[in-house]
N, C-alpha and C. Protein backbone atom coordinates (compact mmCIF):
# COMPACT_ATOMS: atom_id res chain seq x y z
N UNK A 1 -34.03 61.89 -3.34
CA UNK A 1 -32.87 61.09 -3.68
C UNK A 1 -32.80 60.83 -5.17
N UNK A 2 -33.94 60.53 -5.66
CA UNK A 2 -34.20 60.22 -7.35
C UNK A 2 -35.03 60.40 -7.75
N UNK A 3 -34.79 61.35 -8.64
CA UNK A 3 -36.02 62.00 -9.71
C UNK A 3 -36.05 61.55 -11.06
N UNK A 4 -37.45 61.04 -11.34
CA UNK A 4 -37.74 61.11 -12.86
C UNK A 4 -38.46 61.97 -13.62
N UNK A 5 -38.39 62.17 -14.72
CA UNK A 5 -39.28 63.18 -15.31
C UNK A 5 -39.73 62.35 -16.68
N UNK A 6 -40.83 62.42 -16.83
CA UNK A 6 -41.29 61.84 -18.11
C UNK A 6 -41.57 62.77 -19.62
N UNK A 7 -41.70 62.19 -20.17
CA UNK A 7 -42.40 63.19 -21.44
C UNK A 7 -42.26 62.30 -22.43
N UNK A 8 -42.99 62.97 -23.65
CA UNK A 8 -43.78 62.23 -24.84
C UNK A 8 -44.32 61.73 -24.70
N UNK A 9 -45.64 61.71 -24.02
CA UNK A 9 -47.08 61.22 -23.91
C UNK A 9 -48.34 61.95 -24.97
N UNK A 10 -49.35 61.30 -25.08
CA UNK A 10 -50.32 62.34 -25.86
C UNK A 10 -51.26 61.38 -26.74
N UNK A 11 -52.19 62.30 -27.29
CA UNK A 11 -52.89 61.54 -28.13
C UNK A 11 -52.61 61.54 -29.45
N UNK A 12 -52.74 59.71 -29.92
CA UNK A 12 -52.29 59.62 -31.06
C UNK A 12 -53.59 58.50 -31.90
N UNK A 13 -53.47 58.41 -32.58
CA UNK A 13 -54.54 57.75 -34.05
C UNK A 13 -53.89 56.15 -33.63
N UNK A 14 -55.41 55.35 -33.84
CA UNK A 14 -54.67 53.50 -33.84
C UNK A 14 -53.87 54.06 -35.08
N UNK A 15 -52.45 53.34 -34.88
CA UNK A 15 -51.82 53.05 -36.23
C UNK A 15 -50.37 53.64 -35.56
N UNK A 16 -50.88 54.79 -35.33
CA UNK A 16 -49.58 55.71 -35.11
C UNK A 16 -48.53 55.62 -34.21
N UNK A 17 -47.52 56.13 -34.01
CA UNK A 17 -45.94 55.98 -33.31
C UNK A 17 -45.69 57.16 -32.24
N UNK A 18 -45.48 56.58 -31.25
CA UNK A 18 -45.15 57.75 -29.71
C UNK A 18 -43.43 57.31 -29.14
N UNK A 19 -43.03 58.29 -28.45
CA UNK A 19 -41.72 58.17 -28.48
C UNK A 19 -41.63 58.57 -26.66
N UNK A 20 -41.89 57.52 -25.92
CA UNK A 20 -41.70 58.11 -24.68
C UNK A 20 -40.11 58.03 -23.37
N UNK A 21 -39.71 59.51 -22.86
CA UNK A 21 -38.50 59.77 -22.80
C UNK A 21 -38.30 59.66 -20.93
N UNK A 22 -37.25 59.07 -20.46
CA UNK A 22 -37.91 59.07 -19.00
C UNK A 22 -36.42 59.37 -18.56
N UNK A 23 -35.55 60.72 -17.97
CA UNK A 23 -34.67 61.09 -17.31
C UNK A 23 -34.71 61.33 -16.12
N UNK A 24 -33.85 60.10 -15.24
CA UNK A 24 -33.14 60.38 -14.01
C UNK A 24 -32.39 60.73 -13.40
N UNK A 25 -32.70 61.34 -12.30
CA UNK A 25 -31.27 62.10 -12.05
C UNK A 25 -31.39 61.89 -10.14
N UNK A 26 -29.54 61.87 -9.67
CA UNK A 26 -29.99 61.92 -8.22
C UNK A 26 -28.98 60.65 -8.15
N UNK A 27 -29.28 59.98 -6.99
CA UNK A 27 -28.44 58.95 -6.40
C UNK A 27 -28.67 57.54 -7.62
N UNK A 28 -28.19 57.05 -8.67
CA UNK A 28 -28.31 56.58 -9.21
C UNK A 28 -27.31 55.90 -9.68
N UNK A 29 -27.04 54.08 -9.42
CA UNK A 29 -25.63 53.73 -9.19
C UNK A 29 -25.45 53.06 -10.77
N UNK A 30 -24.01 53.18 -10.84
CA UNK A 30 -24.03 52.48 -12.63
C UNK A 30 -24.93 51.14 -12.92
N UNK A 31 -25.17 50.39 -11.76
CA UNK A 31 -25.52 49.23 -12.27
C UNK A 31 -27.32 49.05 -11.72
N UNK A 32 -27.98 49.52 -12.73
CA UNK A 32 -29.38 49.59 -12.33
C UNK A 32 -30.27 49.26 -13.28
N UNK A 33 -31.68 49.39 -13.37
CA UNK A 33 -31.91 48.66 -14.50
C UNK A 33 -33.17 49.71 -14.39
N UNK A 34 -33.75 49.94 -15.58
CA UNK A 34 -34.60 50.96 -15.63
C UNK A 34 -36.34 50.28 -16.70
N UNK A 35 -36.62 51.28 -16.64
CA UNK A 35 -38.08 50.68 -17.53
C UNK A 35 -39.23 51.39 -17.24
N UNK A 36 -40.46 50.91 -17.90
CA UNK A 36 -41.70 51.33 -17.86
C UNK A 36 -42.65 50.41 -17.50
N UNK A 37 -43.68 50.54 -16.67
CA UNK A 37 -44.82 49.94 -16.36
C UNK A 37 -46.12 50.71 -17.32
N UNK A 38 -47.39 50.49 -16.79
CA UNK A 38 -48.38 50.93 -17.95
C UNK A 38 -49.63 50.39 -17.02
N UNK A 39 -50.52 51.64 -16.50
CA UNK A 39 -51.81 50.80 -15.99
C UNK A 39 -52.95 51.71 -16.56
N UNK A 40 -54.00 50.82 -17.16
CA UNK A 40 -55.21 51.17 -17.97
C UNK A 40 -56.19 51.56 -16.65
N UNK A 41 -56.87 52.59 -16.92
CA UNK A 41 -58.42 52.41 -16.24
C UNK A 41 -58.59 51.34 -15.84
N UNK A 42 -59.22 50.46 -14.43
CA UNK A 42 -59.67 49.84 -13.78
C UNK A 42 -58.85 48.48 -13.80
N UNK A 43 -57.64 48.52 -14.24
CA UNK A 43 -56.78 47.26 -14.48
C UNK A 43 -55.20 47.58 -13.47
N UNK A 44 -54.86 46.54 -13.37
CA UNK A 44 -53.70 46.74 -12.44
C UNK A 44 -52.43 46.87 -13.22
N UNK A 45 -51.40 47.46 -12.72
CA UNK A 45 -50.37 48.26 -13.21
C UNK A 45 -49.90 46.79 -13.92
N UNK A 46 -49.38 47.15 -15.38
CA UNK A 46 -48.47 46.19 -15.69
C UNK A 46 -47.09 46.36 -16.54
N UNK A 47 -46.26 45.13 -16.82
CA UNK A 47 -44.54 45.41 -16.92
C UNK A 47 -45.32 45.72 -18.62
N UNK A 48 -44.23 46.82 -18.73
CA UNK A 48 -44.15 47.36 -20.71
C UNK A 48 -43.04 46.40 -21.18
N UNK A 49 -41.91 47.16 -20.47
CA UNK A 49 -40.31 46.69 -20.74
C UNK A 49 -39.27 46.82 -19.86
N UNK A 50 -38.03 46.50 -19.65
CA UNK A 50 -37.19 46.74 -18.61
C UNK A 50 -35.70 46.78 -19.70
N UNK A 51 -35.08 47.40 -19.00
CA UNK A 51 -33.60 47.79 -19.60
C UNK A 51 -32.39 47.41 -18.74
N UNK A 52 -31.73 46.91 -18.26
CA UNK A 52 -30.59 46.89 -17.61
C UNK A 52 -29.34 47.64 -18.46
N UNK A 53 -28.66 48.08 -16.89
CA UNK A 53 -27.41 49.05 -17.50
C UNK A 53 -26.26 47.90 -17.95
N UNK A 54 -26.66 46.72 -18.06
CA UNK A 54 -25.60 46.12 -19.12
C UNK A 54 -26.15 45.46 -19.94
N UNK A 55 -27.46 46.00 -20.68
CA UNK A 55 -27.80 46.06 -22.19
C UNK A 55 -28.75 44.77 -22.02
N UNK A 56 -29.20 44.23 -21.12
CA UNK A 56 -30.57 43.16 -21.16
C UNK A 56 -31.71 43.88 -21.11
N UNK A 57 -32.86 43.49 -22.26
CA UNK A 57 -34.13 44.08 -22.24
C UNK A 57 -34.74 42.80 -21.83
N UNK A 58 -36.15 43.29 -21.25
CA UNK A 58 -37.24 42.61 -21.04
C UNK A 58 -38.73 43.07 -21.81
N UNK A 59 -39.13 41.75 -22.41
CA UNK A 59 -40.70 43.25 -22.60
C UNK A 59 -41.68 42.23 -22.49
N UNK A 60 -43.15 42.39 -22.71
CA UNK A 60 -44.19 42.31 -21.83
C UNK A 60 -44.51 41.12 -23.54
N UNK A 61 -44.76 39.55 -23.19
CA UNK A 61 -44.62 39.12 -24.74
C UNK A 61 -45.87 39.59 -25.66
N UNK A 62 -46.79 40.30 -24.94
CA UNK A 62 -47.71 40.95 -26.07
C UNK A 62 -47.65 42.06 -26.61
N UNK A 63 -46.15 42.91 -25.95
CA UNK A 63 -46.16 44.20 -26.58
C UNK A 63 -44.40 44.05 -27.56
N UNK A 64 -44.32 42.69 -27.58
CA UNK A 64 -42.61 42.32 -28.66
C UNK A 64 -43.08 42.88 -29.96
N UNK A 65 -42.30 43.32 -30.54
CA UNK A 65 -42.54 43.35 -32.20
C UNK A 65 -42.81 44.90 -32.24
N UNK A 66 -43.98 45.53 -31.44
CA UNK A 66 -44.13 46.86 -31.71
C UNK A 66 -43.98 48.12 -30.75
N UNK A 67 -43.10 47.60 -29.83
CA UNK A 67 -42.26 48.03 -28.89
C UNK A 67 -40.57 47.93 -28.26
N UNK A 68 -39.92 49.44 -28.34
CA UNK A 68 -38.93 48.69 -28.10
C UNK A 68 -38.13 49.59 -27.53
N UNK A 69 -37.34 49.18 -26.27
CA UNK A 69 -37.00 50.26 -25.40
C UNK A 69 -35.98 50.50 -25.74
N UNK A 70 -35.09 51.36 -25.10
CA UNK A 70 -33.58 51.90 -25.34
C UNK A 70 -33.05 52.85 -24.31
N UNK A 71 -31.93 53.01 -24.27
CA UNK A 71 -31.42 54.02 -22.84
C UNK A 71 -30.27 54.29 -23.12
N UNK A 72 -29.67 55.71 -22.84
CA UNK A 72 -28.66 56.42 -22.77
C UNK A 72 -28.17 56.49 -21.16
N UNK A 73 -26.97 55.45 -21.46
CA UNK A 73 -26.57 55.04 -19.66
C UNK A 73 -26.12 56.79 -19.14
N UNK A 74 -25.37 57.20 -19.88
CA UNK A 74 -24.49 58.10 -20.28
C UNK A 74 -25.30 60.01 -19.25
N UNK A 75 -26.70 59.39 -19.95
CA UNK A 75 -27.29 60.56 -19.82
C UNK A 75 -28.84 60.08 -18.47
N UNK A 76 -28.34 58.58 -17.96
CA UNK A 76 -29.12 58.09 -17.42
C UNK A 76 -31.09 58.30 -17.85
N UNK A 77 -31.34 57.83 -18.95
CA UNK A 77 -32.23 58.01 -19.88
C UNK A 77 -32.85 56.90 -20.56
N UNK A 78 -34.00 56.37 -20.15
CA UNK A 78 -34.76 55.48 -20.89
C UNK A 78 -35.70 55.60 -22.28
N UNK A 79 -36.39 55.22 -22.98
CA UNK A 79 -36.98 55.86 -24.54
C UNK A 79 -37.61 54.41 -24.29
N UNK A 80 -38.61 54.57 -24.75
CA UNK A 80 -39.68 53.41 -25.49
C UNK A 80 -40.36 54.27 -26.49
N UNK A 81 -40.38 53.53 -27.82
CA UNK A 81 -40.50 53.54 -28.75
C UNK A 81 -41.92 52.82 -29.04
N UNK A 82 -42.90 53.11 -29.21
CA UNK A 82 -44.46 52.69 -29.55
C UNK A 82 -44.48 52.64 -31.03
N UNK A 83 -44.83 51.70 -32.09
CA UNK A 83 -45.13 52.04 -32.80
C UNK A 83 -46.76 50.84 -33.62
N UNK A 84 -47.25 51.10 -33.89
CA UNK A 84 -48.44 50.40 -34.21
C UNK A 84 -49.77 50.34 -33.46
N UNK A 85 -49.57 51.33 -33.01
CA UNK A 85 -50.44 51.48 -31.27
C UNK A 85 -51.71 51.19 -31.60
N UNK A 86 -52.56 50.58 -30.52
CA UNK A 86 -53.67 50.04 -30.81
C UNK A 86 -54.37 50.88 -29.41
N UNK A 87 -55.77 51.24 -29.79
CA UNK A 87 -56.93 51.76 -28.53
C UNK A 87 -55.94 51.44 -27.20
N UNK A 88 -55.82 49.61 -27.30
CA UNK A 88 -56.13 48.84 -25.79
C UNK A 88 -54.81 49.19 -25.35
N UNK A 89 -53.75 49.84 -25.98
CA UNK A 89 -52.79 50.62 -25.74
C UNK A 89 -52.63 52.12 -24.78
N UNK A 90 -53.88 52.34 -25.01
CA UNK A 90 -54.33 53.44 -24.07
C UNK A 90 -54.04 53.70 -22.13
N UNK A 91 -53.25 53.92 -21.67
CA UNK A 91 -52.86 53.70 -20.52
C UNK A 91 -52.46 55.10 -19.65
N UNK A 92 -51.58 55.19 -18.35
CA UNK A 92 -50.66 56.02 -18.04
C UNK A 92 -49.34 54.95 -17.92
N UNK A 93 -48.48 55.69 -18.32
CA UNK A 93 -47.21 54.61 -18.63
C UNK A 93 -46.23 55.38 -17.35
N UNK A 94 -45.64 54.36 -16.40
CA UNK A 94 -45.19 54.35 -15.38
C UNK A 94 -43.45 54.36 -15.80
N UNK A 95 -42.46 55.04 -15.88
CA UNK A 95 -41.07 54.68 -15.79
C UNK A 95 -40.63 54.66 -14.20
N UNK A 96 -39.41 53.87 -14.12
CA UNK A 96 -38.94 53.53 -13.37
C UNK A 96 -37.92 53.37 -13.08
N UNK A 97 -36.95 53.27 -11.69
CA UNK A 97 -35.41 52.85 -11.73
C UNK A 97 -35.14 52.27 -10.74
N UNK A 98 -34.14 51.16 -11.19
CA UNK A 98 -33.61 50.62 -9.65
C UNK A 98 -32.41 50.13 -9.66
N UNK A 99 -31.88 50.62 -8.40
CA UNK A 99 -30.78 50.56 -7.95
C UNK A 99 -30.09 48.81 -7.90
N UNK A 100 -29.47 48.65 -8.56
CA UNK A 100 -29.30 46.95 -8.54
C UNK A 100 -28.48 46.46 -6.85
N UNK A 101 -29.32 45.64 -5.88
CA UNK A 101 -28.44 45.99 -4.80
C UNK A 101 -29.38 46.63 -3.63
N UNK A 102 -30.40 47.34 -4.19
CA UNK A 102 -31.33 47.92 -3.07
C UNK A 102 -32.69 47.69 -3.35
N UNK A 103 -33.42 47.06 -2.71
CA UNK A 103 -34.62 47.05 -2.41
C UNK A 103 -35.67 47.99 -2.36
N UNK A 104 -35.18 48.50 -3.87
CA UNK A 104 -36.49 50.35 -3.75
C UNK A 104 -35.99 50.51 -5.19
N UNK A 105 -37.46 51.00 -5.60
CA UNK A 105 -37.95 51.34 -7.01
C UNK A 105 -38.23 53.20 -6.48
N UNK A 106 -38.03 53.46 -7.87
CA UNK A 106 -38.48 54.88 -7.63
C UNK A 106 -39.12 54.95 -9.22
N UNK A 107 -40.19 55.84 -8.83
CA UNK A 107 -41.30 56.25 -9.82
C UNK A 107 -41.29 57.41 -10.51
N UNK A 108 -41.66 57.52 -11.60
CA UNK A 108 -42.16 58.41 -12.30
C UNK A 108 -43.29 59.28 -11.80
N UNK A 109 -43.90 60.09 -12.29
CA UNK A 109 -45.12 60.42 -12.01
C UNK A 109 -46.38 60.12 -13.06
N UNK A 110 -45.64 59.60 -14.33
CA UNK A 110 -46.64 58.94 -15.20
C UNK A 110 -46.90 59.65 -16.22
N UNK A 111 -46.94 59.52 -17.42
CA UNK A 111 -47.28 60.05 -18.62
C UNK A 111 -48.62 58.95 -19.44
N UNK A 112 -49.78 60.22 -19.85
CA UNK A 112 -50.86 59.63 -20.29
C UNK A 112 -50.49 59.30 -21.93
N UNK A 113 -51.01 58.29 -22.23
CA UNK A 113 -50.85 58.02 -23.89
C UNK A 113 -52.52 57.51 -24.11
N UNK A 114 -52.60 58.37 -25.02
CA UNK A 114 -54.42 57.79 -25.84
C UNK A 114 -54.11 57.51 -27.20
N UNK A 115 -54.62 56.51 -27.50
CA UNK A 115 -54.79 55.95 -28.80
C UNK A 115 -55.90 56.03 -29.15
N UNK A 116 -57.06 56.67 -29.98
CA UNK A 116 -57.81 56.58 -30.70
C UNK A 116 -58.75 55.89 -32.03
N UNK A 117 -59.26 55.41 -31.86
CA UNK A 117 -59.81 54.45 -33.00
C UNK A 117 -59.99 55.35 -34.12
């Protein structure tokens, strides 16, 4: 019914900037709200940011300032923007979508990001 595909994941240097891209496609109604989750080794999945298709962000208050999402309703397309990345940044980053109205998330399959000291 709904597919995501991720990309721009990878390894990058503490300091450095990742650009991650998350396109859906499939039963996907104008009014939905999209985003990324993020779960580290041995820690439980947690919220990055969230986007709604009428322009409300959410983000996680320890990742404000050097994170910042964005979406092309148009092209049904989410972007988070990393920049200042730190080790503890190191995760698989989860995108997501949901149907505003239905009771179901649909997943990504996850893109790895390493940050390096």
């Amino acid at each position: 019914q709904v597919q995501l595909v991720e990309s721009g994941g990878g390894l990058v240097q503490a300091g450095g900037s990742l650009r991650l891209s998350c396109a859906a496609s499939g039963r996907i109604f104008s009014s939905n709200a999209m985003g990324w989750y993020r779960q580290a080794p041995g820690k439980q999945r947690e919220l990055v940011a969230t986007s709604t298709s009428r322009g409300r962000t959410n983000y996680a208050d320890s990742l404000k300032g050097r994170f910042t999402i964005s979406r092309d309703n148009a092209k049904n397309t989410v972007y988070l923007q990393m920049n200042s990345l730190k080790p503890e940044d190191t995760a698989v980053y989860y995108c997501y979508v949901e149907n505003v109205g239905v009771d179901l998330v649909y997943w990504g399959q996850g893109t790895q990001v390493t940050v390096s000291s």
